[in-house]
Structure formats: structure tokens, C-alpha cells
PDB file of N, CA and C in Angstrom:
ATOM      1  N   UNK A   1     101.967  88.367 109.599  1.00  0.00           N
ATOM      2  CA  UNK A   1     101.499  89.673 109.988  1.00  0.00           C
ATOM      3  C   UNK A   1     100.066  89.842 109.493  1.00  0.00           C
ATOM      4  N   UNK A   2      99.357  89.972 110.404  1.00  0.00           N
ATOM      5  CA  UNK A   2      98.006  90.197 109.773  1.00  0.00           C
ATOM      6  C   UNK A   2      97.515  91.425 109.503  1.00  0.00           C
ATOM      7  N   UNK A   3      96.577  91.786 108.443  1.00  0.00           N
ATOM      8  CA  UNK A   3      96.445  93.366 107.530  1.00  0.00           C
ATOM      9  C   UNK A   3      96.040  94.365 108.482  1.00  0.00           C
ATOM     10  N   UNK A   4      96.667  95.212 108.299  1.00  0.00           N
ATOM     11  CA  UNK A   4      96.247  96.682 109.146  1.00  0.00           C
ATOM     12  C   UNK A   4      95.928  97.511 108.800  1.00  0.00           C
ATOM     13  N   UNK A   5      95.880  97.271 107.242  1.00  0.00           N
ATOM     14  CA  UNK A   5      95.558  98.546 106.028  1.00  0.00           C
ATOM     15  C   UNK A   5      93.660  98.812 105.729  1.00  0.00           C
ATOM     16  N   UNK A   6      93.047  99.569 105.553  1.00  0.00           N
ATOM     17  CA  UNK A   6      90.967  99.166 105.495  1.00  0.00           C
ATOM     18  C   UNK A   6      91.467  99.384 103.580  1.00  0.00           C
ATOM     19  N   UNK A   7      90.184  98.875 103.321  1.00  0.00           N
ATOM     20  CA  UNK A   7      90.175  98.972 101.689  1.00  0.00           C
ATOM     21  C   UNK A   7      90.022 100.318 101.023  1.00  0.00           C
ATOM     22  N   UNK A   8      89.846 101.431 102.006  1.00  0.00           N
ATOM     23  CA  UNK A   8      89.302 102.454 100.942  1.00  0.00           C
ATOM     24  C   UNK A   8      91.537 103.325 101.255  1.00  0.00           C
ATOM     25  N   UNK A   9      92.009 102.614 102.166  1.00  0.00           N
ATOM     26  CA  UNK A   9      93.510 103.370 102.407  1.00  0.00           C
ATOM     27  C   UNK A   9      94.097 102.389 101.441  1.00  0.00           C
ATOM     28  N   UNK A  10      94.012 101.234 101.164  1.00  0.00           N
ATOM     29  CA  UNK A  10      94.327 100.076 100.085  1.00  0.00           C
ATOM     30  C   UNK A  10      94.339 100.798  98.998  1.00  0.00           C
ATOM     31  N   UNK A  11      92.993 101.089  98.493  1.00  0.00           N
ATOM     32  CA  UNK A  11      93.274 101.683  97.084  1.00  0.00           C
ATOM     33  C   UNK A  11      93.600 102.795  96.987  1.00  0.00           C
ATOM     34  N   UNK A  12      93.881 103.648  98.038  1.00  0.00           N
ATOM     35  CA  UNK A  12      94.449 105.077  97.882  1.00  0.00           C
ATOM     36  C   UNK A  12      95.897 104.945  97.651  1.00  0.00           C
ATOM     37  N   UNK A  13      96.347 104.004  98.410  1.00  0.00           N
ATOM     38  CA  UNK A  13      97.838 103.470  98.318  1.00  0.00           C
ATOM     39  C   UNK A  13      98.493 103.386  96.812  1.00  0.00           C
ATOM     40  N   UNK A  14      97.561 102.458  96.315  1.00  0.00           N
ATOM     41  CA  UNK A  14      97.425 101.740  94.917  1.00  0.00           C
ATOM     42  C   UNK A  14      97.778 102.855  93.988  1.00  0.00           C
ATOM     43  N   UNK A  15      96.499 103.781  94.190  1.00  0.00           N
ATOM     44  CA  UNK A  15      96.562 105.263  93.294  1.00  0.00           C
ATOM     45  C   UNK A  15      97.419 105.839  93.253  1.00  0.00           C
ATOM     46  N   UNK A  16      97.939 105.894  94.288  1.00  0.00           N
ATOM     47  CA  UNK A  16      99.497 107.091  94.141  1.00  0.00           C
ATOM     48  C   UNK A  16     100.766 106.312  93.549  1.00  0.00           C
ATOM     49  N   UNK A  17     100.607 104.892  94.129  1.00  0.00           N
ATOM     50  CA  UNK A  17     101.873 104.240  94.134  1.00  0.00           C
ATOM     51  C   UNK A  17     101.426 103.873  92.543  1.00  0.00           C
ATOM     52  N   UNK A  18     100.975 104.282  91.603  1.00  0.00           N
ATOM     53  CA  UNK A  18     100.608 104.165  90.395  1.00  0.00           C
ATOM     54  C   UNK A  18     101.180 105.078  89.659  1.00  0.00           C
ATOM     55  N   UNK A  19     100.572 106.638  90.502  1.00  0.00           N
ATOM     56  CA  UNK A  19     100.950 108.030  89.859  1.00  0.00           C
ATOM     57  C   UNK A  19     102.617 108.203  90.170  1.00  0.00           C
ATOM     58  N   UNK A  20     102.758 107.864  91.621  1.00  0.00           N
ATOM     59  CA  UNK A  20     104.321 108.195  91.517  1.00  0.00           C
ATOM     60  C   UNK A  20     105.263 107.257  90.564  1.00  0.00           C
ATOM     61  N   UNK A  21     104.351 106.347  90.507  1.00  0.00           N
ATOM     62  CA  UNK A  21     105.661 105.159  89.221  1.00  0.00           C
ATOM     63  C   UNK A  21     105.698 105.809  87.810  1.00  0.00           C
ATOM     64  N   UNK A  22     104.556 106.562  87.536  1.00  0.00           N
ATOM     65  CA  UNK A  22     104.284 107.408  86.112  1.00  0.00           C
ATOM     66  C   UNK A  22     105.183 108.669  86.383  1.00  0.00           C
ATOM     67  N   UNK A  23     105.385 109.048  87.607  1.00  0.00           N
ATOM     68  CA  UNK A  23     106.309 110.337  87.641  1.00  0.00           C
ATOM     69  C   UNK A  23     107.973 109.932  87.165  1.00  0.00           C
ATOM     70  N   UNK A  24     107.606 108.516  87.828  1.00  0.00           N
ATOM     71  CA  UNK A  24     109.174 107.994  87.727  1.00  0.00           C
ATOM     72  C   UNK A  24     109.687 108.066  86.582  1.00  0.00           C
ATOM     73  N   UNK A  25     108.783 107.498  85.793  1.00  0.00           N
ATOM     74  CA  UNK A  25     109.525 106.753  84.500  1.00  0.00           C
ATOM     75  C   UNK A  25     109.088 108.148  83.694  1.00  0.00           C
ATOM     76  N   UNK A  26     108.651 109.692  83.996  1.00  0.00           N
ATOM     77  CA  UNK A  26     108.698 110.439  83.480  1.00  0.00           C
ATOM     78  C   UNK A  26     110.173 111.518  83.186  1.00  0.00           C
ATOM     79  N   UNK A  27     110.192 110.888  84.977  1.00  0.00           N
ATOM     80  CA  UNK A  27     111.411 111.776  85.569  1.00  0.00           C
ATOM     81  C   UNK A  27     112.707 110.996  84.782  1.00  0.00           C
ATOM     82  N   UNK A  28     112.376 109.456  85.125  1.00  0.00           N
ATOM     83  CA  UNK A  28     113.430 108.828  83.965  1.00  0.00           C
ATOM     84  C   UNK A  28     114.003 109.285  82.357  1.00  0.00           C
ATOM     85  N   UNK A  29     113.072 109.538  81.707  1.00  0.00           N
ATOM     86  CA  UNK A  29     113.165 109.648  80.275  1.00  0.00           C
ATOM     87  C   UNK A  29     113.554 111.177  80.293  1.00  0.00           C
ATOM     88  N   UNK A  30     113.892 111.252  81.761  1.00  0.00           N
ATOM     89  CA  UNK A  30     113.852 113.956  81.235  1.00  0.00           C
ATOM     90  C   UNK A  30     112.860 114.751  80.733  1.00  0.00           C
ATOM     91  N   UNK A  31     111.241 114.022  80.890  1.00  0.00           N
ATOM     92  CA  UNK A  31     110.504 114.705  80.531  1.00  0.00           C
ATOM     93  C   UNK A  31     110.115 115.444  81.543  1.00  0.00           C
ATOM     94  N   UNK A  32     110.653 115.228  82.551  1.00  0.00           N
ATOM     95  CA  UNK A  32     110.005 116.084  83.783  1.00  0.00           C
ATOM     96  C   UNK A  32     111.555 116.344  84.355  1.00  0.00           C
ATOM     97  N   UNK A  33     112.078 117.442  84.926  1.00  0.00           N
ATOM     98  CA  UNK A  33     112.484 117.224  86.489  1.00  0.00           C
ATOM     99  C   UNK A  33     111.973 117.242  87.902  1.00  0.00           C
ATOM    100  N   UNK A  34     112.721 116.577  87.838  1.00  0.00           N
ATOM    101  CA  UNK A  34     112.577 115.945  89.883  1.00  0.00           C
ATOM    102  C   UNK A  34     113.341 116.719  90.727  1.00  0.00           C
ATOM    103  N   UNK A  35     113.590 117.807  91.396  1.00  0.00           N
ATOM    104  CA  UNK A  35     114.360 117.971  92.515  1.00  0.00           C
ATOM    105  C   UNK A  35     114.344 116.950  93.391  1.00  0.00           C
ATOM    106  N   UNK A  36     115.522 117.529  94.262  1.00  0.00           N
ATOM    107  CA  UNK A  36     116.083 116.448  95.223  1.00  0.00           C
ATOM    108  C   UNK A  36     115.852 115.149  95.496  1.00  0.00           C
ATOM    109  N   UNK A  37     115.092 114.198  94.499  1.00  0.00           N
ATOM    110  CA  UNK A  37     114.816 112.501  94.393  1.00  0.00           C
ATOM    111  C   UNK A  37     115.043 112.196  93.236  1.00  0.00           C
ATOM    112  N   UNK A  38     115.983 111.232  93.288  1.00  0.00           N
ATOM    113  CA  UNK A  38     115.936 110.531  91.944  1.00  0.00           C
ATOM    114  C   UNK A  38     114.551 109.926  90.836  1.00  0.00           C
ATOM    115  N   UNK A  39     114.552 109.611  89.751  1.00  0.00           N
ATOM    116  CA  UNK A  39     113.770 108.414  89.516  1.00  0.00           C
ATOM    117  C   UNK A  39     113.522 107.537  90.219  1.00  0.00           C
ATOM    118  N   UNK A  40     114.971 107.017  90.714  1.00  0.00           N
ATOM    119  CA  UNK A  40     115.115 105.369  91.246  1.00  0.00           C
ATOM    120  C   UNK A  40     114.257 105.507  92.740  1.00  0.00           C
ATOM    121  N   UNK A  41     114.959 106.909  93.165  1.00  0.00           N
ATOM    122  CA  UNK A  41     113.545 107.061  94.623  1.00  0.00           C
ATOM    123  C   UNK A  41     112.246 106.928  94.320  1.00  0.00           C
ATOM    124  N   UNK A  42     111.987 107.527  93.146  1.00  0.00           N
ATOM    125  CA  UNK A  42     110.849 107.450  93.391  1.00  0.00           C
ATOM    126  C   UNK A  42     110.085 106.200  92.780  1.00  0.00           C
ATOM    127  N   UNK A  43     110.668 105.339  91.904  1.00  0.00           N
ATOM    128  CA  UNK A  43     110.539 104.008  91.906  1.00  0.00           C
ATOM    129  C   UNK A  43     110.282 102.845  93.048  1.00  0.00           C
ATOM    130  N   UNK A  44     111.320 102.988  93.793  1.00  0.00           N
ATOM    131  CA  UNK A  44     111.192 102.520  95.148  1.00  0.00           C
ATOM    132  C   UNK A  44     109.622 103.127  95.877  1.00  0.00           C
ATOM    133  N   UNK A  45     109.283 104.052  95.802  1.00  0.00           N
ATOM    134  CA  UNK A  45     108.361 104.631  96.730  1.00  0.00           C
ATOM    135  C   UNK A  45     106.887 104.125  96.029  1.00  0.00           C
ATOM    136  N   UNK A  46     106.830 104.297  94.821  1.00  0.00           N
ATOM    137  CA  UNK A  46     105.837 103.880  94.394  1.00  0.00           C
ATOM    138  C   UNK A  46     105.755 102.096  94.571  1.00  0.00           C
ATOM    139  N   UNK A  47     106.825 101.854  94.593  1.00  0.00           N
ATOM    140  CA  UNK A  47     106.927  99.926  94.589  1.00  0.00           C
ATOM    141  C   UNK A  47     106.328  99.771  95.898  1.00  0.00           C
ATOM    142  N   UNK A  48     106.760 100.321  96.976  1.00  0.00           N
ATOM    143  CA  UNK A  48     106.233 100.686  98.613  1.00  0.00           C
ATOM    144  C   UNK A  48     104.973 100.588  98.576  1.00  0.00           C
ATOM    145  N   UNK A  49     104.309 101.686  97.770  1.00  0.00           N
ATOM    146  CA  UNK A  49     102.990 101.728  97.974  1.00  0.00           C
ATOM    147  C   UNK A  49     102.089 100.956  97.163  1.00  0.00           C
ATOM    148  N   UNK A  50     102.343 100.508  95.985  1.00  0.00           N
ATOM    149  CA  UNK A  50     101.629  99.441  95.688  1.00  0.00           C
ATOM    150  C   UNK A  50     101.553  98.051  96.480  1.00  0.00           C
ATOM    151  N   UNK A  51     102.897  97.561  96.432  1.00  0.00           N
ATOM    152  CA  UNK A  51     102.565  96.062  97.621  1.00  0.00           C
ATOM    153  C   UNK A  51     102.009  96.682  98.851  1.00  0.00           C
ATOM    154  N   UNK A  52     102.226  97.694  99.273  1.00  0.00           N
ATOM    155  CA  UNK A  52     101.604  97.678 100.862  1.00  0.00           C
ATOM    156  C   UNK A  52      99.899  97.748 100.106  1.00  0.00           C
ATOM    157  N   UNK A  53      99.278  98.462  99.470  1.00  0.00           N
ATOM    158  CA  UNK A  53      98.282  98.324  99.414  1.00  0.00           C
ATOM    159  C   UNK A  53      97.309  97.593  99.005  1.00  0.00           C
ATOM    160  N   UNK A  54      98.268  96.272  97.769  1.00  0.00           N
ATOM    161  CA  UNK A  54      98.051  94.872  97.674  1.00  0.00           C
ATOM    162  C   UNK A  54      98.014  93.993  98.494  1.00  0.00           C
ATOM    163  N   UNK A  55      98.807  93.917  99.322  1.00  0.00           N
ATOM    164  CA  UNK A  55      98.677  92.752 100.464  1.00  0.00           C
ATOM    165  C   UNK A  55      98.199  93.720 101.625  1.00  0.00           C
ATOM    166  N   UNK A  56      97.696  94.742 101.638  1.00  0.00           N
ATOM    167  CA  UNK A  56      96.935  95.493 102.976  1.00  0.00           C
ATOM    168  C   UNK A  56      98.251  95.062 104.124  1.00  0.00           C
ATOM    169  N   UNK A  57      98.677  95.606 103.918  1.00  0.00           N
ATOM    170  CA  UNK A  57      99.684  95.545 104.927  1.00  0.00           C
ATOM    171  C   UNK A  57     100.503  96.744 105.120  1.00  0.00           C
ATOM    172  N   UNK A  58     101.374  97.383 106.227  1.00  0.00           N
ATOM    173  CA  UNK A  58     101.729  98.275 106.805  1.00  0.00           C
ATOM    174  C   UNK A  58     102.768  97.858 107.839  1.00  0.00           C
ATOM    175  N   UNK A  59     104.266  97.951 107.596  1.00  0.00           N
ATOM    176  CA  UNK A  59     104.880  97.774 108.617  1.00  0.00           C
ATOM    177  C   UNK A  59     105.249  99.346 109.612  1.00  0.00           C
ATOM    178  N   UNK A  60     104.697 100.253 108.861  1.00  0.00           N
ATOM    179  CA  UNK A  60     104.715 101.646 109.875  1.00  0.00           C
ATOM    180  C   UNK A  60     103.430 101.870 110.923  1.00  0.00           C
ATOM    181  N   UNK A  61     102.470 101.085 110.187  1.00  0.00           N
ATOM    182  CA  UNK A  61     101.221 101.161 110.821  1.00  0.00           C
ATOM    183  C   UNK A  61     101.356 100.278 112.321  1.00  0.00           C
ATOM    184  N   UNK A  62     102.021  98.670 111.591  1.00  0.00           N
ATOM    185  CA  UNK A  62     102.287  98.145 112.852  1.00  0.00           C
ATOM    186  C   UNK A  62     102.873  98.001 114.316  1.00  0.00           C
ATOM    187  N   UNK A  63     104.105  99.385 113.742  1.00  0.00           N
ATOM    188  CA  UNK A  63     104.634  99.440 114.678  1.00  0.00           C
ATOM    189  C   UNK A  63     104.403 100.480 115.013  1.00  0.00           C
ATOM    190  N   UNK A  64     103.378 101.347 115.014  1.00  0.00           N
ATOM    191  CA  UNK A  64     102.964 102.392 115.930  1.00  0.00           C
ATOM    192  C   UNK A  64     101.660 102.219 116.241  1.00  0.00           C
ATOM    193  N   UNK A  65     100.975 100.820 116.068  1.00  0.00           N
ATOM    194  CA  UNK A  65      99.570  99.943 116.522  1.00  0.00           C
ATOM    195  C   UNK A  65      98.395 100.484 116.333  1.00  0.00           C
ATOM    196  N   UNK A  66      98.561 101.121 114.862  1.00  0.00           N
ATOM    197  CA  UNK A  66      97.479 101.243 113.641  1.00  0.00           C
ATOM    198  C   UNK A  66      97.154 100.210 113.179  1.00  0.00           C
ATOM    199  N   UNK A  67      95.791 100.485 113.936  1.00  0.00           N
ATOM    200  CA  UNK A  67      94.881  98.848 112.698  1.00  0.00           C
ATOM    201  C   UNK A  67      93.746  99.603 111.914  1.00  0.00           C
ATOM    202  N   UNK A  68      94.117  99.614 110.424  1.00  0.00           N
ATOM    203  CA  UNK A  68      92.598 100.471 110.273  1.00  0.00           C
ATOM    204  C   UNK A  68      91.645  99.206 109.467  1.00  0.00           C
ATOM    205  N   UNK A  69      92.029  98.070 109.479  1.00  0.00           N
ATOM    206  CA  UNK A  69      91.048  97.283 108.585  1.00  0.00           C
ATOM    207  C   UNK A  69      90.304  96.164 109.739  1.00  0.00           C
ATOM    208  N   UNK A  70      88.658  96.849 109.777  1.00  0.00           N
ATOM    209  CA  UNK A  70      87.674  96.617 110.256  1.00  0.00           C
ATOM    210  C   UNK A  70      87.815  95.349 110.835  1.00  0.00           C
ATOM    211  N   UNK A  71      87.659  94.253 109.637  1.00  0.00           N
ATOM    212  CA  UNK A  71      87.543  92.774 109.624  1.00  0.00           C
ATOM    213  C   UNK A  71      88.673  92.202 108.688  1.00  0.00           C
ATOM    214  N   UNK A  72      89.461  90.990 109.640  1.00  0.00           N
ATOM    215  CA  UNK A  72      90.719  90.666 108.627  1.00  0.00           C
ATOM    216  C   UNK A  72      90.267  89.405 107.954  1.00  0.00           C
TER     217      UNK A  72
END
């Protein structure tokens, strides 16, 4: 699959899928609550968004034939 992700949506990806893993393991320990998502959701979601924005890749992008990265 070749990348469909541009670098400046790459590291935006990165950023959140950073912040939501810090929510996680906040929401984990009970320092925070979470309505309606677990930790473990939101573990998963942040895991989502880091590899997609490491390997620039997008399987939602692909299949609705979003290409946002310029030059692969």
C-alpha cells in the first residue's frame, strides 16, 4: 500500500495518538474519568494513530481515495 498520509497530517496523528495514550494510562490508574470508553479504547485508538502516522499510511483514507502525501 503506498502512503496517503502528507507529513504535516503524520505528525498531527503522532500528537494526539501520544496525548490520547497519556489519557489512557491516566484513565487507567483513576486519575481521570473517562465516560463511555474504556482505557483499553482508548489505548487502541491512540496505537491507531501513532502507526498510521509512522508508516504514513491510512486504510480510511484509502478507501475513500484520499491521497494527501504530495510525493511518495
Amino acid at each position: 500500500m503506498k502512503r496517503n498520509v502528507g507529513r504535516l497530517d503524520a505528525v498531527a496523528r503522532i500528537a494526539g495518538g501520544v496525548a490520547v495514550a497519556a489519557l489512557a494510562v491516566l484513565a487507567a490508574t483513576g486519575t481521570v474519568s473517562v465516560p463511555v470508553v474504556s482505557a483499553f479504547g482508548l489505548a487502541v485508538a491512540a496505537a491507531v494513530l501513532i502507526v498510521e502516522g509512522a508508516t504514513r499510511r491510512c486504510l480510511l483514507y484509502r478507501v475513500l481515495g484520499i491521497d494527501r502525501c504530495p510525493v511518495d
